[in-house]
N, C-alpha and C. Protein backbone atom coordinates (compact mmCIF):
# COMPACT_ATOMS: atom_id res chain seq x y z
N UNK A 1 25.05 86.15 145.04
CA UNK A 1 26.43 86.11 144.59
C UNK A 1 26.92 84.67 144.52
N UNK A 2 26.58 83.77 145.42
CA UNK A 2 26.97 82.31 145.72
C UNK A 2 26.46 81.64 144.56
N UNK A 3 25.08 81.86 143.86
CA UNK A 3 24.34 81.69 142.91
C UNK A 3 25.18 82.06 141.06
N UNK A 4 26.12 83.05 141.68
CA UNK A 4 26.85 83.11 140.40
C UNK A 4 27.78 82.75 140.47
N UNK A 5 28.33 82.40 141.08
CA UNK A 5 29.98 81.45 141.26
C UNK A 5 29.93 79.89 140.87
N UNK A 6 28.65 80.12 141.57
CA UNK A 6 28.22 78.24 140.68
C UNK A 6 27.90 78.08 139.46
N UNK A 7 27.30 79.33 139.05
CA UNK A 7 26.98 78.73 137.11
C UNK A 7 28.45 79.14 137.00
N UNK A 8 29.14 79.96 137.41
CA UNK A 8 30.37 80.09 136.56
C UNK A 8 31.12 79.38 136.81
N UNK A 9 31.64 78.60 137.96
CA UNK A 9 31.96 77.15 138.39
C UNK A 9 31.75 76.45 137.10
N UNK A 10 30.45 75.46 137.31
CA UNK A 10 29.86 74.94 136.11
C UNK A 10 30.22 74.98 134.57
N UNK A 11 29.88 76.23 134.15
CA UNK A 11 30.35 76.50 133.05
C UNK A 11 31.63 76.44 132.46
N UNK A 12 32.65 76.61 133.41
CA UNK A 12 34.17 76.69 132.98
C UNK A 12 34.22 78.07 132.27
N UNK A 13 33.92 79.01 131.85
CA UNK A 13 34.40 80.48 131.54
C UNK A 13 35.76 80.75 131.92
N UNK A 14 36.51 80.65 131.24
CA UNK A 14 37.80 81.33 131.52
C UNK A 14 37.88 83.03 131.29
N UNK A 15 38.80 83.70 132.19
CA UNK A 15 38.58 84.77 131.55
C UNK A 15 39.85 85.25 132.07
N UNK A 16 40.65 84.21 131.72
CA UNK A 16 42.30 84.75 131.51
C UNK A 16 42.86 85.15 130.05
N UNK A 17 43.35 85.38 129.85
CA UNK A 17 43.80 85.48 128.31
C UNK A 17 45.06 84.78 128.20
N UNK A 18 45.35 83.47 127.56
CA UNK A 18 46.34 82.65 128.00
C UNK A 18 47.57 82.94 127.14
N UNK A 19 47.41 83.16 125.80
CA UNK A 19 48.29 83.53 125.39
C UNK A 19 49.00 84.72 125.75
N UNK A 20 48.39 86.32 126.42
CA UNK A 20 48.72 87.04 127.18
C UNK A 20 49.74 86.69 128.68
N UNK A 21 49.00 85.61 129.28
CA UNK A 21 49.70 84.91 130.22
C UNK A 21 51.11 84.03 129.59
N UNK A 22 51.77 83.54 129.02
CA UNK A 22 52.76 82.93 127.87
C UNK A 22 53.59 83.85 128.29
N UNK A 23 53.36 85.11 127.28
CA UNK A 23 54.19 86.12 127.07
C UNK A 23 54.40 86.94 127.98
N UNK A 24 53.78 86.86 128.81
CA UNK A 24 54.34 87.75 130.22
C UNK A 24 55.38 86.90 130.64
N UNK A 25 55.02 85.81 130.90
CA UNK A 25 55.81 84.48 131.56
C UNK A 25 57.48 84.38 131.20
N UNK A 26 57.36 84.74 129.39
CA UNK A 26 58.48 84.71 129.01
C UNK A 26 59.36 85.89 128.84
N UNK A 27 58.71 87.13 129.46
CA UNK A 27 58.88 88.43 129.52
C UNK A 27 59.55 87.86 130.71
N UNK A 28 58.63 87.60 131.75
CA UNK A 28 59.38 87.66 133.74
C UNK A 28 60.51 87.28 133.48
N UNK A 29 60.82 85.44 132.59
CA UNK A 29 62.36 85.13 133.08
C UNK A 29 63.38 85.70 132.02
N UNK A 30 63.16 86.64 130.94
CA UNK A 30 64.30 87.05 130.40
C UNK A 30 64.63 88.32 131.36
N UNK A 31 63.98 89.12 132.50
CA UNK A 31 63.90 89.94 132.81
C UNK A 31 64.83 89.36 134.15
N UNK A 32 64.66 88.39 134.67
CA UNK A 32 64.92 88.29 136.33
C UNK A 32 66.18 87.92 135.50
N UNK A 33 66.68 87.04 134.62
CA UNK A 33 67.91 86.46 134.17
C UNK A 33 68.84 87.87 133.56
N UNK A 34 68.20 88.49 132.82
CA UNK A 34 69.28 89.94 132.63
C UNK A 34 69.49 90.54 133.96
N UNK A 35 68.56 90.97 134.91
CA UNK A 35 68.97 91.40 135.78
C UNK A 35 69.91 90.96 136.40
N UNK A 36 69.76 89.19 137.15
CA UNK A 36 70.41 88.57 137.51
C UNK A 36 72.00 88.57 137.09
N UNK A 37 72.43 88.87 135.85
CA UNK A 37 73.75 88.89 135.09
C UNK A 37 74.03 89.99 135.04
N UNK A 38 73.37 91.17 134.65
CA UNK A 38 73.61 92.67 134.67
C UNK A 38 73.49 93.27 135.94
N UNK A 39 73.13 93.07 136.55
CA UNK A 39 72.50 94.00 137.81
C UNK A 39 72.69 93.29 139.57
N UNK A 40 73.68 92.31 139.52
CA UNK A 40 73.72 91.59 140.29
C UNK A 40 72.00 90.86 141.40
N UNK A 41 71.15 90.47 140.48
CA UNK A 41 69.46 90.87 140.75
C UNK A 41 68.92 91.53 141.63
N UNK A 42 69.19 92.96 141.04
CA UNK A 42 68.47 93.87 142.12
C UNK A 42 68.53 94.95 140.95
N UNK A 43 67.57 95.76 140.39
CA UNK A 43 67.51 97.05 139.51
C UNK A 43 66.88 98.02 140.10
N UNK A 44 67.18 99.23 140.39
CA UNK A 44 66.33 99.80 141.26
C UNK A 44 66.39 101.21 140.27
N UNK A 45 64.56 101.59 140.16
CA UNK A 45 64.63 102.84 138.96
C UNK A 45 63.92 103.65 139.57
N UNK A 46 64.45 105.12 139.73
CA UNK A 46 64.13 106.56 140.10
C UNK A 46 62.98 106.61 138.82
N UNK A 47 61.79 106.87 139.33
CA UNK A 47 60.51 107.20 138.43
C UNK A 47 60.62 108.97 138.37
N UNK A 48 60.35 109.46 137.71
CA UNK A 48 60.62 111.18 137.53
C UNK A 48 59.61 111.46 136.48
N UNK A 49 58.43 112.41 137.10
CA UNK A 49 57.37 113.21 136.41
C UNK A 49 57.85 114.58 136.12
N UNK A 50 58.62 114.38 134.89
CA UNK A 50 58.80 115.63 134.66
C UNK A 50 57.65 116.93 133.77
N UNK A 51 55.97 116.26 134.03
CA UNK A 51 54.96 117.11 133.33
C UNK A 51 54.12 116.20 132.67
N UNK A 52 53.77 115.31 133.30
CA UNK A 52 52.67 114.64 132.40
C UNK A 52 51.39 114.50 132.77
N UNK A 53 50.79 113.38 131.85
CA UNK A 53 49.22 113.32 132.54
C UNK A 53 49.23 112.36 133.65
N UNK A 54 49.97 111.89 134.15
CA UNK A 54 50.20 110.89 134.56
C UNK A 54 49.51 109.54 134.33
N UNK A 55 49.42 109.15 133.00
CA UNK A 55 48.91 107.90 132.16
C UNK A 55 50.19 107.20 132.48
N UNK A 56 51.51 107.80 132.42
CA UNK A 56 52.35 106.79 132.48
C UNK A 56 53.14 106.06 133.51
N UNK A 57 52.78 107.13 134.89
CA UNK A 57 52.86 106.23 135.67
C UNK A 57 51.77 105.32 136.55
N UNK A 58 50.53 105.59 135.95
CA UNK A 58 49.22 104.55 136.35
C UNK A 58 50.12 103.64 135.74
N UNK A 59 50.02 103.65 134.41
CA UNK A 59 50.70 102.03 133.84
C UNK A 59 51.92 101.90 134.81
N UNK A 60 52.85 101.95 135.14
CA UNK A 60 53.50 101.89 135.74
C UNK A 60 53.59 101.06 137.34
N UNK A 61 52.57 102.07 137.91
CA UNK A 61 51.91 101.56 139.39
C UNK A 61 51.06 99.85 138.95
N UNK A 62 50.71 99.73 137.91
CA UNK A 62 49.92 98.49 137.77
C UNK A 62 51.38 97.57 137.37
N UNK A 63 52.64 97.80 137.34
CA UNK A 63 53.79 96.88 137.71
C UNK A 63 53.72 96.45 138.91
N UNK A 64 53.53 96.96 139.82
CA UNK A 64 53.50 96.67 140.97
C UNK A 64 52.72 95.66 141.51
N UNK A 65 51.26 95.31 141.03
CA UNK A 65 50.48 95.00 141.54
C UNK A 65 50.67 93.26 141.37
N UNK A 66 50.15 92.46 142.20
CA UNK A 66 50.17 91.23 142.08
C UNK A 66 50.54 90.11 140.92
N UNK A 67 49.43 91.00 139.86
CA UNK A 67 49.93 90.32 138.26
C UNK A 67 50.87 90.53 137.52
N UNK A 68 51.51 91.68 137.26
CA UNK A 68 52.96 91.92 137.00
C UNK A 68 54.06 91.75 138.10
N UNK A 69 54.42 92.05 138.77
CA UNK A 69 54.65 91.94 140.55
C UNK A 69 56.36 92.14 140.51
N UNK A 70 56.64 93.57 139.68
CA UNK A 70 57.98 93.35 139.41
C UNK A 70 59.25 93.41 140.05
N UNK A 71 58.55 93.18 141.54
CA UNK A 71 59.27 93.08 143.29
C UNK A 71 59.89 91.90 142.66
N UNK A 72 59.23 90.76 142.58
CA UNK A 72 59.60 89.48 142.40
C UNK A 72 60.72 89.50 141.55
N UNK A 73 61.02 89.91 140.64
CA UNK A 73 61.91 89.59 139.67
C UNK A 73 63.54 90.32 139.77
N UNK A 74 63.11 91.34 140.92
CA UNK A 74 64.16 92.17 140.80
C UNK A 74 64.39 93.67 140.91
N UNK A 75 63.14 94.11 140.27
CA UNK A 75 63.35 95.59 139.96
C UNK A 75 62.35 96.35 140.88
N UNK A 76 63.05 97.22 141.68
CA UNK A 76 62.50 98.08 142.84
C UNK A 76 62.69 99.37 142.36
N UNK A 77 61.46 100.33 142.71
CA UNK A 77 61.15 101.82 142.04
C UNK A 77 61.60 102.40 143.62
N UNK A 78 62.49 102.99 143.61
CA UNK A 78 63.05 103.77 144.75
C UNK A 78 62.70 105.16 145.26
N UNK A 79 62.50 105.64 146.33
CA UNK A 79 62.03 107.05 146.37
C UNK A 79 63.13 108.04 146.13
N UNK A 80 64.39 107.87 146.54
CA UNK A 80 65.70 108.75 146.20
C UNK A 80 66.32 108.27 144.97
N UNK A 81 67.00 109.40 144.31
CA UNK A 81 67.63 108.98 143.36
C UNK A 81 68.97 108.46 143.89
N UNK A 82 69.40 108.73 145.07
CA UNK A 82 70.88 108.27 145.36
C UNK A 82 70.97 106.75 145.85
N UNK A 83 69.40 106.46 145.46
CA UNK A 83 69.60 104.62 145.65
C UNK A 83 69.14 103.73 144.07
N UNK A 84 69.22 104.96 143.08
CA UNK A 84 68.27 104.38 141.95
C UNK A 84 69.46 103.99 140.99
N UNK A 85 69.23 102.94 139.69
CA UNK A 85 70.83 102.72 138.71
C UNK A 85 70.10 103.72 137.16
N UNK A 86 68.79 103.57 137.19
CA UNK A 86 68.11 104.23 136.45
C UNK A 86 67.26 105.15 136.61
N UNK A 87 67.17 106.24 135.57
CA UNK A 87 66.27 107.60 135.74
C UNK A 87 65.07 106.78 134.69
N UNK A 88 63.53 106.22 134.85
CA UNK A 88 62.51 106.22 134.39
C UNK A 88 62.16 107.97 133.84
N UNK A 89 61.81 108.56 133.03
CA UNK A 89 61.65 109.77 132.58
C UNK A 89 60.07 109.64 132.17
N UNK A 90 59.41 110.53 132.14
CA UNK A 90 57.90 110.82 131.68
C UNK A 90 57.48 111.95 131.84
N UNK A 91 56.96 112.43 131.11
CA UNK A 91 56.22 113.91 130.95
C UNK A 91 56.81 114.72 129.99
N UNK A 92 56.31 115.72 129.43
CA UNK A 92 56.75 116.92 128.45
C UNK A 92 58.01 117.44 128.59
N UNK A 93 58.63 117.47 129.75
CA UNK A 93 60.11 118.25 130.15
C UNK A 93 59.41 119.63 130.36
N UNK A 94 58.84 120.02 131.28
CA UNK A 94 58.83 121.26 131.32
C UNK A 94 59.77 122.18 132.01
N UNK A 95 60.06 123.37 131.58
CA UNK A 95 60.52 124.71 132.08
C UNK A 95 60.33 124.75 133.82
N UNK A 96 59.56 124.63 134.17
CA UNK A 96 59.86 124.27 135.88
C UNK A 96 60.11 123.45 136.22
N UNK A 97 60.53 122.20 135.53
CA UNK A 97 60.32 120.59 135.89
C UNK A 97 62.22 120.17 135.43
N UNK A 98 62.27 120.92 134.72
CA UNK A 98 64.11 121.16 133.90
C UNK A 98 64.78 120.65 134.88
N UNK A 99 65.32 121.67 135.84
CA UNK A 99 66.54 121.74 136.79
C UNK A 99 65.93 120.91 137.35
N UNK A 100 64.81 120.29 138.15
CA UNK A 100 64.44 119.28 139.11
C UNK A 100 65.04 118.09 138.70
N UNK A 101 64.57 117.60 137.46
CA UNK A 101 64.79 116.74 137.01
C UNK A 101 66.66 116.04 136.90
N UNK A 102 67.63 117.40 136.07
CA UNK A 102 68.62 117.76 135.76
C UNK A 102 69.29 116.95 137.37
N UNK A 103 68.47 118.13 138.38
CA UNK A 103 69.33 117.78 139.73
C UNK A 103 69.73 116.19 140.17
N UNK A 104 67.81 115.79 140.04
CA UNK A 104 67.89 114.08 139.92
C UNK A 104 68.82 113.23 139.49
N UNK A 105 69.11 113.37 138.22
CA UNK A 105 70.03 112.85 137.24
C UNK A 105 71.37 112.88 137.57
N UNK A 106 71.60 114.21 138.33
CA UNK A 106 73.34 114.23 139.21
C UNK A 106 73.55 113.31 140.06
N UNK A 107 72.00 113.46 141.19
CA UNK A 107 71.85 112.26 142.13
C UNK A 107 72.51 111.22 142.45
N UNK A 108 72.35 110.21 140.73
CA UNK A 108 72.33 108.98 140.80
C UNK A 108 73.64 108.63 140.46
N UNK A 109 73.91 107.71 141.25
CA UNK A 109 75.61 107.13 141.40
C UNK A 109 75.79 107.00 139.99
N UNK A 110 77.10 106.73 139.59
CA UNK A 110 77.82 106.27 138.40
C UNK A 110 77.61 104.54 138.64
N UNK A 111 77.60 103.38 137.68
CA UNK A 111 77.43 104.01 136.62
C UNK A 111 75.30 104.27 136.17
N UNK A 112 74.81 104.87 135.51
CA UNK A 112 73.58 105.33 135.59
C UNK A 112 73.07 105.55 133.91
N UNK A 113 71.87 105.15 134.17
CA UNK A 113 71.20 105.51 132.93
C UNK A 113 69.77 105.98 132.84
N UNK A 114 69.45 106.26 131.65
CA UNK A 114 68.18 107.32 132.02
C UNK A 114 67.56 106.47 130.09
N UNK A 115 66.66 106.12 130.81
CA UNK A 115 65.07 105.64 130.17
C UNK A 115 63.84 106.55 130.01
N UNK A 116 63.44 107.16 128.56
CA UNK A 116 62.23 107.93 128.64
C UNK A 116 60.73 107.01 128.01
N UNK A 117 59.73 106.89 129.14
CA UNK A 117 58.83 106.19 129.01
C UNK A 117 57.48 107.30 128.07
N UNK A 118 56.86 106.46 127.12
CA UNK A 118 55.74 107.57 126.94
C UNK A 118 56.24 108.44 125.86
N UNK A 119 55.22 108.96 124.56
CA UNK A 119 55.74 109.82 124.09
C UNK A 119 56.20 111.22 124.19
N UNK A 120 55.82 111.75 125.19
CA UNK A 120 55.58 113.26 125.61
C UNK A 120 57.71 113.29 125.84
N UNK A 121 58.29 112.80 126.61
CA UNK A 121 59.53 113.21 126.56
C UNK A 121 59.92 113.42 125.39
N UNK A 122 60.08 112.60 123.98
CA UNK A 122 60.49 112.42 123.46
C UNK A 122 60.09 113.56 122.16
N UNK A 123 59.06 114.04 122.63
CA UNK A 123 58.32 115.27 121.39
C UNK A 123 57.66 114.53 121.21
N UNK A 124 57.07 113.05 120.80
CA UNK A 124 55.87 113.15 120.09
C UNK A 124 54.68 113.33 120.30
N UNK A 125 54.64 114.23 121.55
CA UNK A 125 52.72 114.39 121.90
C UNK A 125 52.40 115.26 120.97
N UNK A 126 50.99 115.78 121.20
CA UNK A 126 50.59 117.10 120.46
C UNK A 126 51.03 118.10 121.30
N UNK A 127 52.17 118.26 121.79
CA UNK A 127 52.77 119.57 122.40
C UNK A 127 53.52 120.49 121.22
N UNK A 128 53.59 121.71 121.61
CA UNK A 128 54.29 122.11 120.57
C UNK A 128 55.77 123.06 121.56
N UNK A 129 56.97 122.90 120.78
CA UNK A 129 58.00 123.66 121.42
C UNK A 129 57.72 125.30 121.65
N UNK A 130 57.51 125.34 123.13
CA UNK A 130 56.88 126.36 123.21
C UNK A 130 57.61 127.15 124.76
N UNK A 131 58.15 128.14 125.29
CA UNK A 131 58.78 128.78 126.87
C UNK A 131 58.53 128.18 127.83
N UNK A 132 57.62 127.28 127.54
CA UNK A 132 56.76 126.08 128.79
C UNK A 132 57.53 124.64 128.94
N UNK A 133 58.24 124.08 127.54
CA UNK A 133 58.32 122.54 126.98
C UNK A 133 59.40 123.27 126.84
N UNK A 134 60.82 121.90 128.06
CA UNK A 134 62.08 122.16 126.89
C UNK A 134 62.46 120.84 126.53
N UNK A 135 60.92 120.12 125.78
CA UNK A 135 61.15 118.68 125.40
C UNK A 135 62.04 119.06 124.00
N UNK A 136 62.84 117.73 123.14
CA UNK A 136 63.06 116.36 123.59
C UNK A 136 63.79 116.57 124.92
N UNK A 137 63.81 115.37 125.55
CA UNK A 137 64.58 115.08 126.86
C UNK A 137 66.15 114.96 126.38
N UNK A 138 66.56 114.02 125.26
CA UNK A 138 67.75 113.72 124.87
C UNK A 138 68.60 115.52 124.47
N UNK A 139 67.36 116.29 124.48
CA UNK A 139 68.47 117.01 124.71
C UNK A 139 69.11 118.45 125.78
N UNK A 140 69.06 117.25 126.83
CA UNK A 140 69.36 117.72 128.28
C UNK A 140 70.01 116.27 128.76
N UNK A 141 69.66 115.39 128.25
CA UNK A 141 70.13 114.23 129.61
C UNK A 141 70.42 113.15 127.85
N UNK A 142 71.34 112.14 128.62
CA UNK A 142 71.77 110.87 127.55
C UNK A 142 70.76 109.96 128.04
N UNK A 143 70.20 109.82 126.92
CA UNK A 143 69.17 108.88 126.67
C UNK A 143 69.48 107.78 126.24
N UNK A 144 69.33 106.68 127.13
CA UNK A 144 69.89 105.29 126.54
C UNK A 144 68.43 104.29 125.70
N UNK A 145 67.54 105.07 126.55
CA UNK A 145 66.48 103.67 125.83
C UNK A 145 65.48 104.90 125.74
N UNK A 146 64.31 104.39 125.13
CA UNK A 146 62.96 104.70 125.14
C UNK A 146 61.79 103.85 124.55
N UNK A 147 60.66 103.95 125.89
CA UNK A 147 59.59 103.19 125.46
C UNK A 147 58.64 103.97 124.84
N UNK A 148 57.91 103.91 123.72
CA UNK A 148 56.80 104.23 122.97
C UNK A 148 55.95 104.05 123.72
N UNK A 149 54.54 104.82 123.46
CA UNK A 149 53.28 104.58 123.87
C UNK A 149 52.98 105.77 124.41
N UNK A 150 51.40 106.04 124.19
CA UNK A 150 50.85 107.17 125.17
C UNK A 150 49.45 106.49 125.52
N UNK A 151 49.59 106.06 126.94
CA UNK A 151 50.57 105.35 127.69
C UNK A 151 50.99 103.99 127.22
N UNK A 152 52.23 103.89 127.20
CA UNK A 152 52.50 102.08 127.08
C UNK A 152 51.84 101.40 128.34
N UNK A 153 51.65 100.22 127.50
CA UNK A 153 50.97 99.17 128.26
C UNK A 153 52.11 98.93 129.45
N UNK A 154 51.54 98.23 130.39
CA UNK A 154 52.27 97.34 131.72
C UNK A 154 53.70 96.27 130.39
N UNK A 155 53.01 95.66 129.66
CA UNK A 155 53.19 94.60 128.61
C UNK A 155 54.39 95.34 127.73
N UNK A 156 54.08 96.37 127.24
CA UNK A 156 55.48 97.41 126.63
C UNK A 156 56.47 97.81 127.35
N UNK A 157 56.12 97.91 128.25
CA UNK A 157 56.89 98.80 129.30
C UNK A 157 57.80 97.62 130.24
N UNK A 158 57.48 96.81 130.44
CA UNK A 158 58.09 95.05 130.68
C UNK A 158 59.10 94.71 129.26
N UNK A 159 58.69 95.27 128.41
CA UNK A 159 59.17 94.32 127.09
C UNK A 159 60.53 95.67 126.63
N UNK A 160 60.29 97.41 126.94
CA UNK A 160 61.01 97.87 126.66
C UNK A 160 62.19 97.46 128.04
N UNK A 161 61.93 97.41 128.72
CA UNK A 161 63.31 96.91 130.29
C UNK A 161 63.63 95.95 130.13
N UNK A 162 63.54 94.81 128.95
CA UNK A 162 63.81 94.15 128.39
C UNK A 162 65.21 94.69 127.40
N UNK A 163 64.44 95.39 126.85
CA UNK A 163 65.09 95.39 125.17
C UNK A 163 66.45 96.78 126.05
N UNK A 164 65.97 97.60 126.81
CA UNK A 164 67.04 98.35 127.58
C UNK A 164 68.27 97.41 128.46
N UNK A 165 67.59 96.77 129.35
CA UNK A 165 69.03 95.49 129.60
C UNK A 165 69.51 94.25 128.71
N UNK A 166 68.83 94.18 127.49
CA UNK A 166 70.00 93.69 126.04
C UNK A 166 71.20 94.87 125.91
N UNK A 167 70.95 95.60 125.65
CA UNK A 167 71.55 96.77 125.25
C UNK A 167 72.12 97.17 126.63
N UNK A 168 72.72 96.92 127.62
CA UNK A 168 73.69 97.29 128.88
C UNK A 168 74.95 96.51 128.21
């Protein structure tokens, strides 16, 4: 192993992606600075599986991790909704998942907003409206933002909490 750290030493191999690194960079401070002005810097978002594969909150959990690290900037994923300013949304909306969700959404103090991550809230998976799915979400709860993707990237999902605190 010591034997490969030195040719790669040696060699110089980068294997960051720098322009990737840029745009995160300039993602973090429009993010800590909206917060900072909107949110007195602290955002704290109720995550809610209302039926998915959970693709979207793996992406999600990889916010967390060292390289995105979105402790740092501000925004804390809360376990109660009665400490959250936002409902994160994901999954199909299902028929058992409805009122759970619904209840959540009462939860959260005024004033509050609700974000659907992923296409499945929104109808566009291959689900079909069916006694199981009472997707779209928007129509049960006010939908202020939504991120695309099945799953959005860490990188989308940074850039839509972006484009959601322009729009506060």
């Amino acid at each position: 192993m010591i034997k490969f750290w030195k040719e790669r030493a040696k060699s110089k191999i980068l294997t960051e992606n720098i322009k990737l690194e840029d745009e995160i960079n300039i993602l973090r401070d429009e993010l800590k600075g909206q917060i900072k002005a909107k949110f007195a810097g602290s955002l704290s978002i109720r995550m809610v599986d209302s039926g998915s594969c959970n693709a979207c909150e793996a992406e999600c959990n990889a916010l967390s991790n060292p390289y995105y690290d979105l402790e740092r900037l501000g925004i804390h994923f809360v376990a109660s909704p009665r400490h959250a300013d936002v409902m994160l949304l994901s999954g199909v909306l299902t028929f058992n998942m409805l009122p759970h969700v619904l209840d959540a959404w009462e939860q959260i103090p005024e004033p509050k907003w609700c974000i659907t991550l992923g296409d499945c809230p929104a109808m566009k998976a291959p689900f079909y409206q069916t006694f199981a799915i009472k997707a779209p979400a928007s129509e049960h709860l006010p939908i202020s933002y939504h991120i695309p993707g099945c799953p959005p990237s860490p990188e989308e999902i940074m850039k839509g909490l972006v484009g959601f605190l322009r729009g506060v």
